[in-house]
N, C-alpha and C. Protein backbone atom coordinates (compact mmCIF):
# COMPACT_ATOMS: atom_id res chain seq x y z
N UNK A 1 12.63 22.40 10.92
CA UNK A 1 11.57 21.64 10.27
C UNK A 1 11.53 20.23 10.88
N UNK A 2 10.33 19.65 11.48
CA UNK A 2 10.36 18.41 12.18
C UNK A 2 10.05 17.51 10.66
N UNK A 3 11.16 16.53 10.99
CA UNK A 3 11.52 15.31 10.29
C UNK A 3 10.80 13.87 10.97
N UNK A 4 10.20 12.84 11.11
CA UNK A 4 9.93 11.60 11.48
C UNK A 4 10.95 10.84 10.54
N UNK A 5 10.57 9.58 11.30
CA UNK A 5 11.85 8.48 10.88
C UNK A 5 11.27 7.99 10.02
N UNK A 6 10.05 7.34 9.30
CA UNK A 6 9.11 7.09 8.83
C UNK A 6 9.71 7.72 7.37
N UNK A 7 9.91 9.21 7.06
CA UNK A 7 10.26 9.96 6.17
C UNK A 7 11.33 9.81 5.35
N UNK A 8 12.18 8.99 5.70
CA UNK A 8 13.50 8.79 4.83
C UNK A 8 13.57 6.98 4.54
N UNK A 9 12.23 6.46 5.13
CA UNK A 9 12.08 5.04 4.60
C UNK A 9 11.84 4.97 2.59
N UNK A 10 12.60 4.30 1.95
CA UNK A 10 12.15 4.27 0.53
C UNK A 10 11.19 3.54 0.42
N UNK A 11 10.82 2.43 1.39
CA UNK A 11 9.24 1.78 1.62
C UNK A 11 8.05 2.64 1.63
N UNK A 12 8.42 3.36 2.73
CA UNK A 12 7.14 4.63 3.13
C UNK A 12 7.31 5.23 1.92
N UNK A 13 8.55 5.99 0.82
CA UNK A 13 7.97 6.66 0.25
C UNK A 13 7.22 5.94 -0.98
N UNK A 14 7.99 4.93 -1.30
CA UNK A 14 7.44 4.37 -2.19
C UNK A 14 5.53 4.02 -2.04
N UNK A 15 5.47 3.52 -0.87
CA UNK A 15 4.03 3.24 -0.55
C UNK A 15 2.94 4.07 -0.62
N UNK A 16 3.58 5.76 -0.33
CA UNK A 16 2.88 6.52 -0.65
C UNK A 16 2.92 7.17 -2.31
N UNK A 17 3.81 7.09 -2.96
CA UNK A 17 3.33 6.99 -4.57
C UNK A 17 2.32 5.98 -4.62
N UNK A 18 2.30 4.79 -4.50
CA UNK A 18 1.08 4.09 -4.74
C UNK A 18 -0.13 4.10 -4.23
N UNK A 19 -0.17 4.28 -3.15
CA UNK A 19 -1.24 4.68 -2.91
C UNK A 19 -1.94 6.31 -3.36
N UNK A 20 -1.22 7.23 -3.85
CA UNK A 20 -1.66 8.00 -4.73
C UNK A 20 -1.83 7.80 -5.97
N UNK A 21 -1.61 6.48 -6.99
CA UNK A 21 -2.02 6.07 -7.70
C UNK A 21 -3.56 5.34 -7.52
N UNK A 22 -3.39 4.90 -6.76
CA UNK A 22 -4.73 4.05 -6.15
C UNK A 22 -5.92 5.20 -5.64
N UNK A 23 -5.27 6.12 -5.21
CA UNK A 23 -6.44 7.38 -5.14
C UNK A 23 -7.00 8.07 -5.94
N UNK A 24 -6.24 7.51 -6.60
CA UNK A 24 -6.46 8.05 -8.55
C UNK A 24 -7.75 7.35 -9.09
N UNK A 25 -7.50 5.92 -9.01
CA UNK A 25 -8.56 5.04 -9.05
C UNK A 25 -9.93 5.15 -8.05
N UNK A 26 -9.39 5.15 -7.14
CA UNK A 26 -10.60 5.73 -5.87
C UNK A 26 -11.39 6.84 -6.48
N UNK A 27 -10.97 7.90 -6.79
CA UNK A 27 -11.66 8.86 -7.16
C UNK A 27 -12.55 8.96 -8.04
N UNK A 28 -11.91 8.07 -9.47
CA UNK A 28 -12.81 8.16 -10.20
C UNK A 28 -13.79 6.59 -10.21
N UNK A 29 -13.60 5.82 -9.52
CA UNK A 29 -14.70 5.09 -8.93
C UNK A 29 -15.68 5.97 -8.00
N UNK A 30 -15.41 6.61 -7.84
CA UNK A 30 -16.37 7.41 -6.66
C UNK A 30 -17.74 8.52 -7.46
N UNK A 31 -16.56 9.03 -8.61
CA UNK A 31 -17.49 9.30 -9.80
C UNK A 31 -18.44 8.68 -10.38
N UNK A 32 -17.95 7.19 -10.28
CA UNK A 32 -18.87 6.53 -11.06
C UNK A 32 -20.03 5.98 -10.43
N UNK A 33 -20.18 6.34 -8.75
CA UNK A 33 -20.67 5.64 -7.93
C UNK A 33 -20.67 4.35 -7.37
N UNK A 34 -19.16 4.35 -7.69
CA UNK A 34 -19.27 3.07 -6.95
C UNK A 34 -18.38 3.20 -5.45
N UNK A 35 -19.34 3.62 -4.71
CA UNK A 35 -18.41 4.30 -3.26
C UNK A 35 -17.98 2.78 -2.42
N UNK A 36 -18.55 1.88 -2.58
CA UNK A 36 -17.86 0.51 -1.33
C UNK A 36 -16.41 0.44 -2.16
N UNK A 37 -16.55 0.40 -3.81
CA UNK A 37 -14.97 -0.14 -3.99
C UNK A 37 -14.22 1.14 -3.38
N UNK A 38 -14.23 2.36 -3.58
CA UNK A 38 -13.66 3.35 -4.09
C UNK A 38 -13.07 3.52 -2.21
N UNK A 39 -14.11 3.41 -1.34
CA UNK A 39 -13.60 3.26 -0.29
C UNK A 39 -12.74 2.24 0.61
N UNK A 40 -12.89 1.00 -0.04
CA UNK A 40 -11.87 -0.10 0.45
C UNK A 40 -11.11 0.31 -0.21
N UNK A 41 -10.48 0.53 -1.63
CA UNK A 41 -9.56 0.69 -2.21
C UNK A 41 -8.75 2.00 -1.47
N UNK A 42 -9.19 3.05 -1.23
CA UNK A 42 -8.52 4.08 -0.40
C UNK A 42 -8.00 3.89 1.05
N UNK A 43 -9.05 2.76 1.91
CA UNK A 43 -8.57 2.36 2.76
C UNK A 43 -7.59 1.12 3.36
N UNK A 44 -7.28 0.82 1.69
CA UNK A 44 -6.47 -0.37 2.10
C UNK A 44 -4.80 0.35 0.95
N UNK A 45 -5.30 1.51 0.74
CA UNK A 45 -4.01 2.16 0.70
C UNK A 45 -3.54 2.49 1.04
N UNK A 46 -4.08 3.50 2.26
CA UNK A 46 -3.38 4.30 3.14
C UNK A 46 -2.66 3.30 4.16
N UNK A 47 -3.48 1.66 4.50
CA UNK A 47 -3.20 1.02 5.21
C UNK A 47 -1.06 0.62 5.18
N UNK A 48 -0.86 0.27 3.89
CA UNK A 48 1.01 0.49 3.82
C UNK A 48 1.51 1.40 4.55
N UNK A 49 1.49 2.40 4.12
CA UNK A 49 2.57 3.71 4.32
C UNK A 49 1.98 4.27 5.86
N UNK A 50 0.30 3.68 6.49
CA UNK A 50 0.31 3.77 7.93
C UNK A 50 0.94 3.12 8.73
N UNK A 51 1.08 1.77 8.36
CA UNK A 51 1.48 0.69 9.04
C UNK A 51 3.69 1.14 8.78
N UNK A 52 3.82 1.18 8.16
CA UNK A 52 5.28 1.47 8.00
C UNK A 52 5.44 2.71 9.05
N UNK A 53 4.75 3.59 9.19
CA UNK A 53 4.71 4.94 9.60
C UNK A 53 4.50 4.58 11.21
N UNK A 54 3.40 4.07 11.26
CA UNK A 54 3.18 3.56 12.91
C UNK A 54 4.40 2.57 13.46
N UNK A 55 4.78 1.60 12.37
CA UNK A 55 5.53 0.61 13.02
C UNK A 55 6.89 1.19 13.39
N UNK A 56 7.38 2.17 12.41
CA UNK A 56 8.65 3.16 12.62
C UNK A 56 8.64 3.66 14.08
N UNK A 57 7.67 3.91 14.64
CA UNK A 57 7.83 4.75 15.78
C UNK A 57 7.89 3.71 17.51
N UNK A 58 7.74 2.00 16.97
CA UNK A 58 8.30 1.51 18.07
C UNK A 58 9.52 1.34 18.25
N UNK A 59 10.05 0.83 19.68
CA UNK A 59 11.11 0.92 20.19
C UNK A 59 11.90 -0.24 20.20
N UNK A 60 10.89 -1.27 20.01
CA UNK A 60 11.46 -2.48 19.77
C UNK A 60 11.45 -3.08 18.43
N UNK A 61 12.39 -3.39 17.24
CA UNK A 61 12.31 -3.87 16.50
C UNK A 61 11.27 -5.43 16.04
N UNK A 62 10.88 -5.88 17.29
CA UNK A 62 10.01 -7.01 16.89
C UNK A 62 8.64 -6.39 16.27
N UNK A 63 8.55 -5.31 17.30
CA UNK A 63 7.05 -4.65 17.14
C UNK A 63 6.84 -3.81 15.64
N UNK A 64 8.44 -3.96 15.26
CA UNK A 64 8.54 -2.83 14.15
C UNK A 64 8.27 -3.81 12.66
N UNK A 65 8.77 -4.83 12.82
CA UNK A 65 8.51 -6.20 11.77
C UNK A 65 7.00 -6.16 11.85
N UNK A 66 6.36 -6.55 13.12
CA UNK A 66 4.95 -7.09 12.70
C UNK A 66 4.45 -5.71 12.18
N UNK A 67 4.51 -4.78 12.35
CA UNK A 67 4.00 -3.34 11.20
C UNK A 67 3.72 -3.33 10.01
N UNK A 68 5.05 -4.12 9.67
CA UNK A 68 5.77 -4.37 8.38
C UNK A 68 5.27 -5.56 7.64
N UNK A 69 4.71 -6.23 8.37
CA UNK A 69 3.99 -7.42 8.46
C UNK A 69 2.09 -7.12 7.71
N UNK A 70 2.42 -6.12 8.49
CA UNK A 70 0.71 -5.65 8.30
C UNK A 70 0.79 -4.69 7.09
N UNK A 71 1.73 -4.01 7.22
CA UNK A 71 1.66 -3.56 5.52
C UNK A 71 1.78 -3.87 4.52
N UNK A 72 2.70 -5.66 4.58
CA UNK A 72 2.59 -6.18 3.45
C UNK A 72 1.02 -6.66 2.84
N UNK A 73 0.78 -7.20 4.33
CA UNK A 73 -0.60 -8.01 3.83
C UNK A 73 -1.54 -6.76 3.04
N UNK A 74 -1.71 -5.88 3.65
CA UNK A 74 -2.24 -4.72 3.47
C UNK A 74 -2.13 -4.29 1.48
N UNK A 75 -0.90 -4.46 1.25
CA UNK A 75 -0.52 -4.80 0.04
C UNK A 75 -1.24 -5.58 -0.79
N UNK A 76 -1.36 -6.52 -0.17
CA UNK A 76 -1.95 -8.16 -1.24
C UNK A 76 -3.35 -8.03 -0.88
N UNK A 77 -3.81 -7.20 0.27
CA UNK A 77 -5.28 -6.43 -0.44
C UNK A 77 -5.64 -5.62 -1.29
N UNK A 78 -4.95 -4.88 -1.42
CA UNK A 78 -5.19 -4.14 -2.95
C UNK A 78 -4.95 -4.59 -3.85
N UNK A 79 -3.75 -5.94 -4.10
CA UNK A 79 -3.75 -6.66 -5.37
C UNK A 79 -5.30 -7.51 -5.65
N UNK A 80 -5.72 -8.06 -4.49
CA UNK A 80 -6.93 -8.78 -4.58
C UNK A 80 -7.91 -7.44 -4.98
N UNK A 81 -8.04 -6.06 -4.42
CA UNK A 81 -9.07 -5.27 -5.10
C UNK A 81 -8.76 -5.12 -6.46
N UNK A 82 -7.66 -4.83 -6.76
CA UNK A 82 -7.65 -4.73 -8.05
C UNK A 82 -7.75 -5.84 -9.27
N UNK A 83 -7.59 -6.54 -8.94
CA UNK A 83 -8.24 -7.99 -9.69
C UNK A 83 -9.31 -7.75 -9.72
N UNK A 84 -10.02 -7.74 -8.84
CA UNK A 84 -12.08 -8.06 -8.79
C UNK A 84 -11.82 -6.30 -9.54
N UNK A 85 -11.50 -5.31 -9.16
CA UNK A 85 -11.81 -4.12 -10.38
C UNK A 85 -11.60 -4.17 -11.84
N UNK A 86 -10.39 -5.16 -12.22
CA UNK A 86 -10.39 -5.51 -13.53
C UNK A 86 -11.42 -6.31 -14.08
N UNK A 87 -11.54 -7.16 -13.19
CA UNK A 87 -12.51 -8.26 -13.85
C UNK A 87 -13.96 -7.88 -13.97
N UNK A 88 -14.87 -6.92 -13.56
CA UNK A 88 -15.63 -6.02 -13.30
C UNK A 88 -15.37 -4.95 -14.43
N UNK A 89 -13.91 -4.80 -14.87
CA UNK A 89 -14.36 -3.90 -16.45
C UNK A 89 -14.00 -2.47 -15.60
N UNK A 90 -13.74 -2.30 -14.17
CA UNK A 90 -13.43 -1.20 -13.69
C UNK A 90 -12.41 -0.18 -14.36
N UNK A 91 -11.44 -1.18 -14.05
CA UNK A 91 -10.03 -0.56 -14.57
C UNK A 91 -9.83 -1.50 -15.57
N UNK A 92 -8.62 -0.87 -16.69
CA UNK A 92 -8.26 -1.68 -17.67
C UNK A 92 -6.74 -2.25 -17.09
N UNK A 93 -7.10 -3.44 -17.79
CA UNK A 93 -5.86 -4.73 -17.11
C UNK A 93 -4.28 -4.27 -16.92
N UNK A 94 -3.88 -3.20 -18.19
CA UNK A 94 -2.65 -3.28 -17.91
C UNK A 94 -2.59 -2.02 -16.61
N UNK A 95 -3.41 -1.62 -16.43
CA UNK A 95 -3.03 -0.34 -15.01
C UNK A 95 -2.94 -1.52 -14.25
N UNK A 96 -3.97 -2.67 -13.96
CA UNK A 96 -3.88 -3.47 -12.76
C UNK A 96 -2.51 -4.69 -13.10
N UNK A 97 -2.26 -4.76 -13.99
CA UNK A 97 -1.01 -5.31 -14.03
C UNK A 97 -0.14 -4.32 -13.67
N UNK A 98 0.04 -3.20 -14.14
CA UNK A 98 1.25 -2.29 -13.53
C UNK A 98 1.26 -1.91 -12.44
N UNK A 99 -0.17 -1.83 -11.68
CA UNK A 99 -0.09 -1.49 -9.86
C UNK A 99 0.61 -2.78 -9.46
N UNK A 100 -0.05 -4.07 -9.84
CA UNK A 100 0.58 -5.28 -9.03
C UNK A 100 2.18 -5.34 -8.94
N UNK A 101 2.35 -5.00 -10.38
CA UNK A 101 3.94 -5.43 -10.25
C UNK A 101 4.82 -3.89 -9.46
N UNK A 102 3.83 -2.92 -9.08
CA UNK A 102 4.86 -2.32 -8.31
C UNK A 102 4.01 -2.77 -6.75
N UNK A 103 3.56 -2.88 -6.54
CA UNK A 103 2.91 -3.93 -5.28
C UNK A 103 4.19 -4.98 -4.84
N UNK A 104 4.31 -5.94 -5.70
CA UNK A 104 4.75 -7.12 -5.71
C UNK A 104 6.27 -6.45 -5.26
N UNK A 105 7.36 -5.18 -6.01
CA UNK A 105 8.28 -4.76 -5.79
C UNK A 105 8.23 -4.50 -4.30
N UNK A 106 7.26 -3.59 -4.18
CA UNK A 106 7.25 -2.91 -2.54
C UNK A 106 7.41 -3.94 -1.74
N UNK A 107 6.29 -5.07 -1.49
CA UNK A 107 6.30 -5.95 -0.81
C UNK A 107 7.80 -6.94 -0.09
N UNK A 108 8.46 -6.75 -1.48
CA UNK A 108 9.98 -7.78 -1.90
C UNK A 108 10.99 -6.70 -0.84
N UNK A 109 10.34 -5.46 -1.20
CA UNK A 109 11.57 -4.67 -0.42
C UNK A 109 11.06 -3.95 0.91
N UNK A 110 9.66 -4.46 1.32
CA UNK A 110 9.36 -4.90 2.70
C UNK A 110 10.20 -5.90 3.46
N UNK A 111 10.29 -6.99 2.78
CA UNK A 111 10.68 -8.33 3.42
C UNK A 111 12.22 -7.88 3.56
N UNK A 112 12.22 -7.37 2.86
CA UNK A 112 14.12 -7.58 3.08
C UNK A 112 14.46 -6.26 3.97
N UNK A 113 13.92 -5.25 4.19
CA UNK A 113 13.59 -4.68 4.92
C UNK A 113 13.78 -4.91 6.35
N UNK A 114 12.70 -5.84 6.66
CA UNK A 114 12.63 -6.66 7.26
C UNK A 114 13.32 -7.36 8.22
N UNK A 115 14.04 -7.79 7.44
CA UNK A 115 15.14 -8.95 7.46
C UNK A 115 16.90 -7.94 8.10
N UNK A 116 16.93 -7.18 7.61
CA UNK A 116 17.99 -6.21 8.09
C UNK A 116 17.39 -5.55 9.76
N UNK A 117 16.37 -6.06 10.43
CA UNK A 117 15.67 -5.51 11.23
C UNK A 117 16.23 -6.41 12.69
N UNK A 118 16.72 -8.08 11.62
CA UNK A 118 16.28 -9.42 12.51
C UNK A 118 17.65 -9.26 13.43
């Protein structure tokens, strides 16, 4: 069974629970017609757990940080979508408080991540 390195990251997996939470949201924004959120929001989910996934597979650890780099930010775009979805009446506050604060976790254990990289 082929394994990637990507696969035993607790970042990557973690990133991809959330962003299947967030597809959750996607979806039923999509129901509601509202396809621009429903599609940034999906595409700035997948953006983590790609960027961890792509950055895993360079050879040089510098190249592997700025990945890591891009998935955080990638992160603090979906906290910013999900704000403007709360405030909009989209979602109710405490889901977007509970995505952020596992956002905010991932991110923390990006950096340090990170940092074991340097």
């Amino acid at each position: 069974m082929a394994k990637f390195r990507f696969e035993d990251l607790e970042i990557w997996k973690e990133a991809i629970a959330i962003a299947n939470e967030l597809f959750d949201i996607a979806d039923d924004l999509e129901e509601r017609k509202k396809f621009r959120f429903s599609e940034q929001l999906r595409g700035a989910a997948m953006s983590i757990s790609n960027n961890i996934a792509e950055g895993s597979a360079s050879i040089f650890k510098k190249e592997f940080i700025n990945y890591l780099n891009f998935a955080r930010r990638s992160a603090f775009e979906n906290v910013n979508i999900l704000i403007l979805l709360e405030k909009r009446k989209f979602i109710p506050a405490d889901l977007c408080e509970n995505l952020k604060i596992k956002l905010d976790i991932l991110c923390r254990k990006i950096t340090n991540f990170q940092k074991t990289l340097k």
